[in-house]
PDB file of N, CA and C in Angstrom:
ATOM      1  N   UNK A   1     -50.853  57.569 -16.158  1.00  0.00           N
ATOM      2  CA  UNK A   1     -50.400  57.580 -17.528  1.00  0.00           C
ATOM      3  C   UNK A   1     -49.578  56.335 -17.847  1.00  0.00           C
ATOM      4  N   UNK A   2     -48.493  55.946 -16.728  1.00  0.00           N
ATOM      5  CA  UNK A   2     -47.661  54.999 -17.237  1.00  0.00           C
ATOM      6  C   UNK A   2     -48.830  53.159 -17.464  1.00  0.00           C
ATOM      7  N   UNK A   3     -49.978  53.368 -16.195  1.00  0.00           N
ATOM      8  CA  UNK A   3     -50.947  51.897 -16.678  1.00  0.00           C
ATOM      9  C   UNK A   3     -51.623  52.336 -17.859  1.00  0.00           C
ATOM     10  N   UNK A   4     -51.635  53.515 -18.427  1.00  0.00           N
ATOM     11  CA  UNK A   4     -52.431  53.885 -20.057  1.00  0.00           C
ATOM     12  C   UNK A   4     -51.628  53.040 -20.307  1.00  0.00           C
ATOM     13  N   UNK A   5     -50.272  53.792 -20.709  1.00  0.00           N
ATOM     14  CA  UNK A   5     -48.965  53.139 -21.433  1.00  0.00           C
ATOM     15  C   UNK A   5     -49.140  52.062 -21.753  1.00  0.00           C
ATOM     16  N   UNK A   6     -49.287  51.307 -20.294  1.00  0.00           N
ATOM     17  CA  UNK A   6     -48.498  49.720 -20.366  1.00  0.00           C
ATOM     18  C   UNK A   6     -49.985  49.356 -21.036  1.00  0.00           C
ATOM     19  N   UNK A   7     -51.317  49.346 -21.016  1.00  0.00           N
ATOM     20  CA  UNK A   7     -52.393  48.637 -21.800  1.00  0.00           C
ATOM     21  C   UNK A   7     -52.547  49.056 -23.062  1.00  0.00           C
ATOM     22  N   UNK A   8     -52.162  49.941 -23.336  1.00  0.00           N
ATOM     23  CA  UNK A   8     -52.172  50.632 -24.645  1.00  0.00           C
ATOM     24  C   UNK A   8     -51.366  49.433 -26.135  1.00  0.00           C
ATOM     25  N   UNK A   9     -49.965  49.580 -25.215  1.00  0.00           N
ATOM     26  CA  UNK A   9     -48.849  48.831 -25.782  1.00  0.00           C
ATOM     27  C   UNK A   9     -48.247  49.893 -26.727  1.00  0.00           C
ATOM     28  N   UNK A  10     -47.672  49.253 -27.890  1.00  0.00           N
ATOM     29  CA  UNK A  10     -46.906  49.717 -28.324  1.00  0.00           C
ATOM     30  C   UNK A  10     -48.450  50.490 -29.710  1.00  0.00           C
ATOM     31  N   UNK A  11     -49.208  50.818 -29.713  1.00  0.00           N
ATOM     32  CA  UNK A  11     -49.894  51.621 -30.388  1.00  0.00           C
ATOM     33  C   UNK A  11     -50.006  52.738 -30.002  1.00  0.00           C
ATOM     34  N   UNK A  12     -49.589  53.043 -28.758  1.00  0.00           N
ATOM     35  CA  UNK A  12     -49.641  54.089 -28.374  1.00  0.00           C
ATOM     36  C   UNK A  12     -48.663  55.090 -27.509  1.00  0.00           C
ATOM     37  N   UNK A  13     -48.112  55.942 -27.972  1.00  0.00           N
ATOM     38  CA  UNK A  13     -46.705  56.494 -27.525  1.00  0.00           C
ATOM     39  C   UNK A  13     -47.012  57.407 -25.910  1.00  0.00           C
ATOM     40  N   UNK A  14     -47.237  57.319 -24.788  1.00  0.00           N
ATOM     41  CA  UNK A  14     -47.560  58.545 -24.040  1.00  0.00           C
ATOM     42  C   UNK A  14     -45.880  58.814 -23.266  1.00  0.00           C
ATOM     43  N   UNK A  15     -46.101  60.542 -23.872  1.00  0.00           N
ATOM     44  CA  UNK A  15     -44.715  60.640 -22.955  1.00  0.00           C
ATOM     45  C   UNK A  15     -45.363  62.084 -22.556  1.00  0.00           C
ATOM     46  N   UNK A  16     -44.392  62.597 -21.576  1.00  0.00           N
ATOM     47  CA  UNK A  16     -44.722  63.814 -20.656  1.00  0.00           C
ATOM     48  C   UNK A  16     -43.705  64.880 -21.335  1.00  0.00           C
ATOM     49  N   UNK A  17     -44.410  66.275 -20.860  1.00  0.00           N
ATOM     50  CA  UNK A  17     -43.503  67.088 -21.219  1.00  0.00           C
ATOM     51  C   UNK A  17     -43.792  68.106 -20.108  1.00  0.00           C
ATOM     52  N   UNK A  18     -42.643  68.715 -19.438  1.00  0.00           N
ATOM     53  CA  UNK A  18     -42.610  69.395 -17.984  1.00  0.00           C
ATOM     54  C   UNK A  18     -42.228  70.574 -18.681  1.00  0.00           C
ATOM     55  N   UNK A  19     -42.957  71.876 -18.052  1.00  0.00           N
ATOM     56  CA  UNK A  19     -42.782  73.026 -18.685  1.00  0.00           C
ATOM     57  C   UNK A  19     -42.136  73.803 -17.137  1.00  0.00           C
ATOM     58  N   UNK A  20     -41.226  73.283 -16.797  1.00  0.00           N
ATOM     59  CA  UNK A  20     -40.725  74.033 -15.203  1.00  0.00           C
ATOM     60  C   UNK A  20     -39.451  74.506 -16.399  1.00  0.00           C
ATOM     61  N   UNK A  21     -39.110  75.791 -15.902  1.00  0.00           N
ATOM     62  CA  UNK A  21     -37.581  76.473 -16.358  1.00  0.00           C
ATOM     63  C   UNK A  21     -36.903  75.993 -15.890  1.00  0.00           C
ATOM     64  N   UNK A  22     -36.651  75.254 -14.846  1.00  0.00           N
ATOM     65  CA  UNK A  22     -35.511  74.654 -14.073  1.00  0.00           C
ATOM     66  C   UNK A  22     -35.554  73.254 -14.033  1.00  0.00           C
ATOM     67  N   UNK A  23     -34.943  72.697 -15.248  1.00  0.00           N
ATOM     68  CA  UNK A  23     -34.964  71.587 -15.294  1.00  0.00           C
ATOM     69  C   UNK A  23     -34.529  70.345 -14.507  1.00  0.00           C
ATOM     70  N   UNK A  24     -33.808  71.063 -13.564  1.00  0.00           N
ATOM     71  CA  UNK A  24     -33.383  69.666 -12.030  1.00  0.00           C
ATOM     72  C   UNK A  24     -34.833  69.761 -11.625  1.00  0.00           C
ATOM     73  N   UNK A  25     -35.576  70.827 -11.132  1.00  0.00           N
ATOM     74  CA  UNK A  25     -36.746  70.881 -10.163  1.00  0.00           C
ATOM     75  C   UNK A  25     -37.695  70.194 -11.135  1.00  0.00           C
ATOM     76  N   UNK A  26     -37.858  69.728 -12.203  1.00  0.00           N
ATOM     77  CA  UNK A  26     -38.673  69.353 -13.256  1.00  0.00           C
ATOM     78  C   UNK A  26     -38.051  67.605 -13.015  1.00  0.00           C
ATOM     79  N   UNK A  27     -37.132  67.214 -12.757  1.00  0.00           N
ATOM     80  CA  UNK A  27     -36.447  65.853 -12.503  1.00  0.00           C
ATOM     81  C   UNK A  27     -37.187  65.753 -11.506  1.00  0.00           C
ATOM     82  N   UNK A  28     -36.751  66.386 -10.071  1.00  0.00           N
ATOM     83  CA  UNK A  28     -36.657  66.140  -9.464  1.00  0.00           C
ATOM     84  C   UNK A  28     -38.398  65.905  -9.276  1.00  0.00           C
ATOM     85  N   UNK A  29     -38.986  66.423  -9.568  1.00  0.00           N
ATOM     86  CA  UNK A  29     -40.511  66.401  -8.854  1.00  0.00           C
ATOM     87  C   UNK A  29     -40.844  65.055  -9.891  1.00  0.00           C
ATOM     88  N   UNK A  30     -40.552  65.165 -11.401  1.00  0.00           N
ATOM     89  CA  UNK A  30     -41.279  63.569 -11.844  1.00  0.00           C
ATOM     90  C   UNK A  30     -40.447  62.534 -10.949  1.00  0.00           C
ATOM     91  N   UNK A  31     -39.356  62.486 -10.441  1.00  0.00           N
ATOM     92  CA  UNK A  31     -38.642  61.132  -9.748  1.00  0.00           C
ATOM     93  C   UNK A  31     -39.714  61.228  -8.557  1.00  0.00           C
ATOM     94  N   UNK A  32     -40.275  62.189  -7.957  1.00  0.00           N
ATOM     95  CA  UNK A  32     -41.048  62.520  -6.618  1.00  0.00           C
ATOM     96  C   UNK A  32     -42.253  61.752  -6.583  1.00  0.00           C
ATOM     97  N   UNK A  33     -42.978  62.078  -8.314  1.00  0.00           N
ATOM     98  CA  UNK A  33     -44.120  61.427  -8.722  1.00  0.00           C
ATOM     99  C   UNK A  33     -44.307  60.082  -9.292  1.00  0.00           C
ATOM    100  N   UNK A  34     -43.336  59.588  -8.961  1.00  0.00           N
ATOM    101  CA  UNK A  34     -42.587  58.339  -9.705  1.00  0.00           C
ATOM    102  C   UNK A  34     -42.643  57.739 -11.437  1.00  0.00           C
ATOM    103  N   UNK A  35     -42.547  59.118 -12.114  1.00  0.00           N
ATOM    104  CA  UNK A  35     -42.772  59.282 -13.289  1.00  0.00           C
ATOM    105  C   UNK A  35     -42.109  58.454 -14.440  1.00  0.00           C
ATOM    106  N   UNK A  36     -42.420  57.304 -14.856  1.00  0.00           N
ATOM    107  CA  UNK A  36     -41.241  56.537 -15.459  1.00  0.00           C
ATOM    108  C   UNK A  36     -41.297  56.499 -17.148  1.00  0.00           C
ATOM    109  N   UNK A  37     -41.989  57.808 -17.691  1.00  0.00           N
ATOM    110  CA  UNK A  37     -41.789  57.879 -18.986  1.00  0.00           C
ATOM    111  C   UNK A  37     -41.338  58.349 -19.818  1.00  0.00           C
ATOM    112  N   UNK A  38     -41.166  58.838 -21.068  1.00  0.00           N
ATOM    113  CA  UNK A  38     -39.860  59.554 -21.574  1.00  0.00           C
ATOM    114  C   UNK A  38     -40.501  60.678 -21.452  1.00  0.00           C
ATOM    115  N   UNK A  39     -39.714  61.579 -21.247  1.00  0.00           N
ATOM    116  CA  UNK A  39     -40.085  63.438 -20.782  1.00  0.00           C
ATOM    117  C   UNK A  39     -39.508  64.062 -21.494  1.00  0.00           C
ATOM    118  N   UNK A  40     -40.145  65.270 -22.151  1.00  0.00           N
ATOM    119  CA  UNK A  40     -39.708  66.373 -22.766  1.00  0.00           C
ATOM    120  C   UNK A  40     -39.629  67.657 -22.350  1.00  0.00           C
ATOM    121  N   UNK A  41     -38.683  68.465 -21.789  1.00  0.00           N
ATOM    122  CA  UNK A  41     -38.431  69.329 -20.900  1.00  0.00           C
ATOM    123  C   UNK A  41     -38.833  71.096 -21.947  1.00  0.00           C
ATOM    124  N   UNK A  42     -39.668  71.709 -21.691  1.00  0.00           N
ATOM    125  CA  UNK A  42     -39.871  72.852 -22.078  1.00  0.00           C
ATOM    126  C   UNK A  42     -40.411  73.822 -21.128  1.00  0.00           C
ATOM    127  N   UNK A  43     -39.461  74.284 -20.798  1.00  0.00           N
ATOM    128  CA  UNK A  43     -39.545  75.609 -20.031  1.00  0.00           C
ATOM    129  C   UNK A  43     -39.653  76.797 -20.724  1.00  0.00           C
ATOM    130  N   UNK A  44     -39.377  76.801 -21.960  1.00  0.00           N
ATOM    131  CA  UNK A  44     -40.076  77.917 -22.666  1.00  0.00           C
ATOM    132  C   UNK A  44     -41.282  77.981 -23.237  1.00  0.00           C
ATOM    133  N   UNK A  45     -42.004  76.586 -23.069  1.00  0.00           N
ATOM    134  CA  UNK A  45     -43.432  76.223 -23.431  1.00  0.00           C
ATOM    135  C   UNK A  45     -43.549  76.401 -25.222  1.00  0.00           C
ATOM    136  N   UNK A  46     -42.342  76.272 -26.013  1.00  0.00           N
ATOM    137  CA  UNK A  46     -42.333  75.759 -27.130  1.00  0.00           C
ATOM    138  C   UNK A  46     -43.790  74.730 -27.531  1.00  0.00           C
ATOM    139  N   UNK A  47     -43.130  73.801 -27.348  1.00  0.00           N
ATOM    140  CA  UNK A  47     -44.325  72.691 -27.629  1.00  0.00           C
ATOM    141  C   UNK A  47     -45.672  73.306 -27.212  1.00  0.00           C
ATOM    142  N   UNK A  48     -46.029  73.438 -26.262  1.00  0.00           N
ATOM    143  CA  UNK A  48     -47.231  74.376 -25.754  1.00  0.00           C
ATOM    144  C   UNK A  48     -47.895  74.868 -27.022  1.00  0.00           C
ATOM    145  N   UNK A  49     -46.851  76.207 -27.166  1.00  0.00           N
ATOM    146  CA  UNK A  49     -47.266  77.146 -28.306  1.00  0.00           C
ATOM    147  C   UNK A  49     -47.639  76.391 -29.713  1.00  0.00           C
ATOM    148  N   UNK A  50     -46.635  75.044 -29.822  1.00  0.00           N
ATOM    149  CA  UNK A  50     -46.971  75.211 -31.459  1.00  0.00           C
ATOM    150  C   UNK A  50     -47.838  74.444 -31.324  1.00  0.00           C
ATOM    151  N   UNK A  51     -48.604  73.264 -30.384  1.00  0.00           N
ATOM    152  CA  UNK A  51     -50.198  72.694 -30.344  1.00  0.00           C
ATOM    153  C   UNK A  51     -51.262  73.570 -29.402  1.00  0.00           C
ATOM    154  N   UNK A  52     -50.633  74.853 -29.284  1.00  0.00           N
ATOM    155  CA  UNK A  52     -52.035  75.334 -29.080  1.00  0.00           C
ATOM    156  C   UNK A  52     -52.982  74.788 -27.338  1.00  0.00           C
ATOM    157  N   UNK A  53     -51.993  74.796 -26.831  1.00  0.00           N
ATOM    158  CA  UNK A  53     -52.175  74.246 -25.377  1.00  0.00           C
ATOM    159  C   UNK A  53     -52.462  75.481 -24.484  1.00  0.00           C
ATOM    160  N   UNK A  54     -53.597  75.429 -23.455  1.00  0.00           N
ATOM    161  CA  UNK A  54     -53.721  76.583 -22.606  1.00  0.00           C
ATOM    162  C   UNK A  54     -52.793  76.221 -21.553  1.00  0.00           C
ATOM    163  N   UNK A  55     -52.796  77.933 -21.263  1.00  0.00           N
ATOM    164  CA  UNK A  55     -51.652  76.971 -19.943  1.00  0.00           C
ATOM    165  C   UNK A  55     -52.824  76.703 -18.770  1.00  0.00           C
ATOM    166  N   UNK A  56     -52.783  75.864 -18.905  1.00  0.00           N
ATOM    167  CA  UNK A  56     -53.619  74.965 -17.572  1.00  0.00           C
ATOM    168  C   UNK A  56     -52.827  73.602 -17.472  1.00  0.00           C
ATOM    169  N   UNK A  57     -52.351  73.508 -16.541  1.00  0.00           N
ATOM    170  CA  UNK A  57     -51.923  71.856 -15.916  1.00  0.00           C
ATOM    171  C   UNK A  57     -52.475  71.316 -15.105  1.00  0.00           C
ATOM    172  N   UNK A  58     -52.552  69.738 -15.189  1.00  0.00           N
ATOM    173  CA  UNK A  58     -52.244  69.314 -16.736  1.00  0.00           C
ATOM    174  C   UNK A  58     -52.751  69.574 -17.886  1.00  0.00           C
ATOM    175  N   UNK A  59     -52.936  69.036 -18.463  1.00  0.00           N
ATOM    176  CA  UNK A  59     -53.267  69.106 -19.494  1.00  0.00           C
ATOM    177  C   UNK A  59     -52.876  68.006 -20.950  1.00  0.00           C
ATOM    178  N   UNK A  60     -53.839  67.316 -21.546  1.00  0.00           N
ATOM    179  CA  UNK A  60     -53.225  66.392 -22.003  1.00  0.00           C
ATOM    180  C   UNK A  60     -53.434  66.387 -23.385  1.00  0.00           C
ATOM    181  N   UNK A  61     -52.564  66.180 -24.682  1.00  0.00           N
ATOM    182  CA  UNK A  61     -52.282  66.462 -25.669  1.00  0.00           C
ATOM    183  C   UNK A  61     -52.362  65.314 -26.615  1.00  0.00           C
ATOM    184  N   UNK A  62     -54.253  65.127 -27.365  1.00  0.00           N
ATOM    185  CA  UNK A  62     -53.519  63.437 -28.369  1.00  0.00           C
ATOM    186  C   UNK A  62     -53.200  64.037 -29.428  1.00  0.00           C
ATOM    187  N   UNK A  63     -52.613  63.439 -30.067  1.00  0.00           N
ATOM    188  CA  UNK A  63     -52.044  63.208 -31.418  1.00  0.00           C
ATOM    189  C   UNK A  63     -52.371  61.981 -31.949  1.00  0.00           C
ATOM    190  N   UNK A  64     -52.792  62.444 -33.802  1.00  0.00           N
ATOM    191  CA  UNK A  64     -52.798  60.854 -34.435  1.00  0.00           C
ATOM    192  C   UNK A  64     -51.696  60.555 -34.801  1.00  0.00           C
ATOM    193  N   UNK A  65     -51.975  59.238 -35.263  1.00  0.00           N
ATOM    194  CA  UNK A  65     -50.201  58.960 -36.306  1.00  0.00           C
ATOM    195  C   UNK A  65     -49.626  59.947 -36.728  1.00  0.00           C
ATOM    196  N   UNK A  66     -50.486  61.099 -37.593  1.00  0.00           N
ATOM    197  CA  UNK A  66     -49.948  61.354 -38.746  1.00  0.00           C
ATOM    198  C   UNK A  66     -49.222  62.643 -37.820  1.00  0.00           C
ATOM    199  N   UNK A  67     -49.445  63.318 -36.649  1.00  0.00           N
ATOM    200  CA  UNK A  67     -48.502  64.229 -35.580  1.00  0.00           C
ATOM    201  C   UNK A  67     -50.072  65.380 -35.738  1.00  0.00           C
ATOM    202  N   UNK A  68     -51.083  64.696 -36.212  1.00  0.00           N
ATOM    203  CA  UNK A  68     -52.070  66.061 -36.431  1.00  0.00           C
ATOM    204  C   UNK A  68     -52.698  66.252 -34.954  1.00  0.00           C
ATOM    205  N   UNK A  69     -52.961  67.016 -34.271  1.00  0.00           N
ATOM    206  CA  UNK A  69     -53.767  67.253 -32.769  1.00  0.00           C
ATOM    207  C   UNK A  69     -55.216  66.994 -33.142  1.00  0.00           C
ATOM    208  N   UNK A  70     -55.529  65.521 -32.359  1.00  0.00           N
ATOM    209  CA  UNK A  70     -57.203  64.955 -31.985  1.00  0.00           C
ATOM    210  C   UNK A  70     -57.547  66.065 -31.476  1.00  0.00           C
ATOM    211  N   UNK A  71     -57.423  66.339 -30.457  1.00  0.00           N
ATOM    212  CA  UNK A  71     -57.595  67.026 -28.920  1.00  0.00           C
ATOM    213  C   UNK A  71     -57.296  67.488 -27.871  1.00  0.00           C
ATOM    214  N   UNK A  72     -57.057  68.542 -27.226  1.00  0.00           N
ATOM    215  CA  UNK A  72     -56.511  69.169 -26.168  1.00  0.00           C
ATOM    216  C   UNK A  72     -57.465  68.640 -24.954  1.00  0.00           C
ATOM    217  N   UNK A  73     -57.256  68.020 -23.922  1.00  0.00           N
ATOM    218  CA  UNK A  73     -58.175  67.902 -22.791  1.00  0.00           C
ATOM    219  C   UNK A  73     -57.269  68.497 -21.851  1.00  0.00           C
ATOM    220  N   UNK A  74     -57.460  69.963 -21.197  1.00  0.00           N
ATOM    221  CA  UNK A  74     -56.770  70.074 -20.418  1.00  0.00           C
ATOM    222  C   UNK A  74     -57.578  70.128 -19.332  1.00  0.00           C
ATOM    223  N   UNK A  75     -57.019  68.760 -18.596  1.00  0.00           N
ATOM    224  CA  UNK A  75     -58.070  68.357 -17.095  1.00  0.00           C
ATOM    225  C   UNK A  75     -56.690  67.393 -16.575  1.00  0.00           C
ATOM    226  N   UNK A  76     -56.913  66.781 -14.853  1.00  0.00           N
ATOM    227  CA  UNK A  76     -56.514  65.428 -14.746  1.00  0.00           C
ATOM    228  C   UNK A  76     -57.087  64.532 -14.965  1.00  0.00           C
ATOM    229  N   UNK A  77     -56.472  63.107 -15.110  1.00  0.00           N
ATOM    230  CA  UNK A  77     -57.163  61.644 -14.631  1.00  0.00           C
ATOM    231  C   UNK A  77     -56.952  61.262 -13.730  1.00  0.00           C
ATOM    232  N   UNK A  78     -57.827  60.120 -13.293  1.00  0.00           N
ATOM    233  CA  UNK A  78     -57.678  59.892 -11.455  1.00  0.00           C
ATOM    234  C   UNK A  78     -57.402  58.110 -12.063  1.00  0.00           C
ATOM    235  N   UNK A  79     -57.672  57.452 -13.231  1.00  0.00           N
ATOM    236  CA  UNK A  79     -57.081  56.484 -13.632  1.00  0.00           C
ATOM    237  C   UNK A  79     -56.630  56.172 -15.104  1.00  0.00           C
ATOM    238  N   UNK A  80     -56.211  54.962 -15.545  1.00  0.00           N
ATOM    239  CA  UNK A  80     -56.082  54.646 -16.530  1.00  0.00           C
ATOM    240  C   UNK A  80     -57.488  54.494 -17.805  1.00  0.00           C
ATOM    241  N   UNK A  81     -58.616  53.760 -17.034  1.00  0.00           N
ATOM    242  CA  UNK A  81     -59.880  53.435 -17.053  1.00  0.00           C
ATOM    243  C   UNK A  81     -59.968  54.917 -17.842  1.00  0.00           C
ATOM    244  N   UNK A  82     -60.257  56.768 -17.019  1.00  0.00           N
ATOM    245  CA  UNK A  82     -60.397  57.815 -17.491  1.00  0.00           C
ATOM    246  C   UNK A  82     -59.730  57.897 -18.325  1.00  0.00           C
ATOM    247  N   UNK A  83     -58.269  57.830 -18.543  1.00  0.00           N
ATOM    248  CA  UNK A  83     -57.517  58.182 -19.477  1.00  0.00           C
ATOM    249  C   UNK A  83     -58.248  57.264 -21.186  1.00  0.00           C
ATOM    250  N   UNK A  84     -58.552  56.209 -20.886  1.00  0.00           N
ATOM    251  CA  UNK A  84     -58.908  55.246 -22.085  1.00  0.00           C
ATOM    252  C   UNK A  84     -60.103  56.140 -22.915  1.00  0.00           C
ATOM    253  N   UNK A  85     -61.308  55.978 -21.786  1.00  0.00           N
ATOM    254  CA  UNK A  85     -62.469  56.794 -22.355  1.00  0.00           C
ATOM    255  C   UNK A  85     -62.278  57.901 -22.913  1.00  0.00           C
ATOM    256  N   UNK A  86     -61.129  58.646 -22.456  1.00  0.00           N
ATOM    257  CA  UNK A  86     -61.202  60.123 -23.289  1.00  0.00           C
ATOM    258  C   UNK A  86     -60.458  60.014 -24.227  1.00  0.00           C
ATOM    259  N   UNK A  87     -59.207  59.127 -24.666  1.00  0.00           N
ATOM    260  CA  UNK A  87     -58.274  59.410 -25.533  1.00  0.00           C
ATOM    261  C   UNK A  87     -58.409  58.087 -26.528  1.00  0.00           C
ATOM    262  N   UNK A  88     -58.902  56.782 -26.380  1.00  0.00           N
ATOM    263  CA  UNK A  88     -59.234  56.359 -27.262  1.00  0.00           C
ATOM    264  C   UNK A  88     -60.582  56.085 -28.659  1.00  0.00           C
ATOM    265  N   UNK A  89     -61.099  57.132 -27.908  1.00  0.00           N
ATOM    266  CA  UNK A  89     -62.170  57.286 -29.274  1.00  0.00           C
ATOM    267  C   UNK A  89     -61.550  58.103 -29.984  1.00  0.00           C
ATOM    268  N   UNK A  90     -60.430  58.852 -29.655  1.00  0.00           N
ATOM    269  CA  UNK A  90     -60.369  59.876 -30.238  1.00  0.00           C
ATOM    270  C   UNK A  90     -59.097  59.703 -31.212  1.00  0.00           C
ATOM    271  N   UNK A  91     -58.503  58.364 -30.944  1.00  0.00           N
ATOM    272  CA  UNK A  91     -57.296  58.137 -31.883  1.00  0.00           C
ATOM    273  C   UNK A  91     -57.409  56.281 -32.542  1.00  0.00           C
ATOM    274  N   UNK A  92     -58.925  55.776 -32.255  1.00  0.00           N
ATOM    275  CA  UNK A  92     -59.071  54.609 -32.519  1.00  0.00           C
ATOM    276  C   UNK A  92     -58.184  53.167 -32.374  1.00  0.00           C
ATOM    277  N   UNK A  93     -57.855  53.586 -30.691  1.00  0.00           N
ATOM    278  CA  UNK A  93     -57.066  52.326 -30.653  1.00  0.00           C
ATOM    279  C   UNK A  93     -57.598  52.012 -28.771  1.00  0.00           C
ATOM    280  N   UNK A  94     -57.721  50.687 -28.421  1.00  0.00           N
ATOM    281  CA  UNK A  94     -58.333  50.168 -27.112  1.00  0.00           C
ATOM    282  C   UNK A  94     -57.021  50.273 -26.142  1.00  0.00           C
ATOM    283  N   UNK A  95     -57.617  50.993 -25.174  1.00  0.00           N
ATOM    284  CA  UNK A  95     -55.937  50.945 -24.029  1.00  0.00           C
ATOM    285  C   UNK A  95     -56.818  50.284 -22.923  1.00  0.00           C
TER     286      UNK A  95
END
């Protein structure tokens, strides 16, 4: 996610959101994964609920500008390359 990020640039916002209740163990495992992006901590799966997210992790969440939901892909990526193909047709910008 963070080489999406960095090719993306600034058109494109990717941040994480950890749905662990225990928010040290939610630190502690992105510092584990060497996670260096801004994180949004929901352990009550708020966010989840109001886009309509299965719980399957991961799971990845676009949004257009306007905050409307492209698409739910809840799968992993194994690169940046995957991440591009699936999420930039779908919000019209090249990462």
């Amino acid at each position: 996610m963070a080489e999406y990020q960095r090719r993306a640039g600034p058109d494109v916002t990717v941040l994480t959101v950890h749905q662990d209740e225990n928010e040290a163990a939610a630190l502690l495992r992105l510092a584990d994964l060497g996670v260096r992006l801004p994180t949004l901590q929901d352990g009550r799966r708020l966010i989840a609920a109001a886009l309509r997210v299965p719980n399957v992790m991961p799971a990845t969440v676009v949004l257009r500008a306007d905050g409307s939901v492209a698409e739910v892909l809840p799968r992993s990526f194994a690169s940046a390359d995957e991440i591009a193909a699936a999420v930039d047709p779908k919000i019209g910008v090249s990462g």
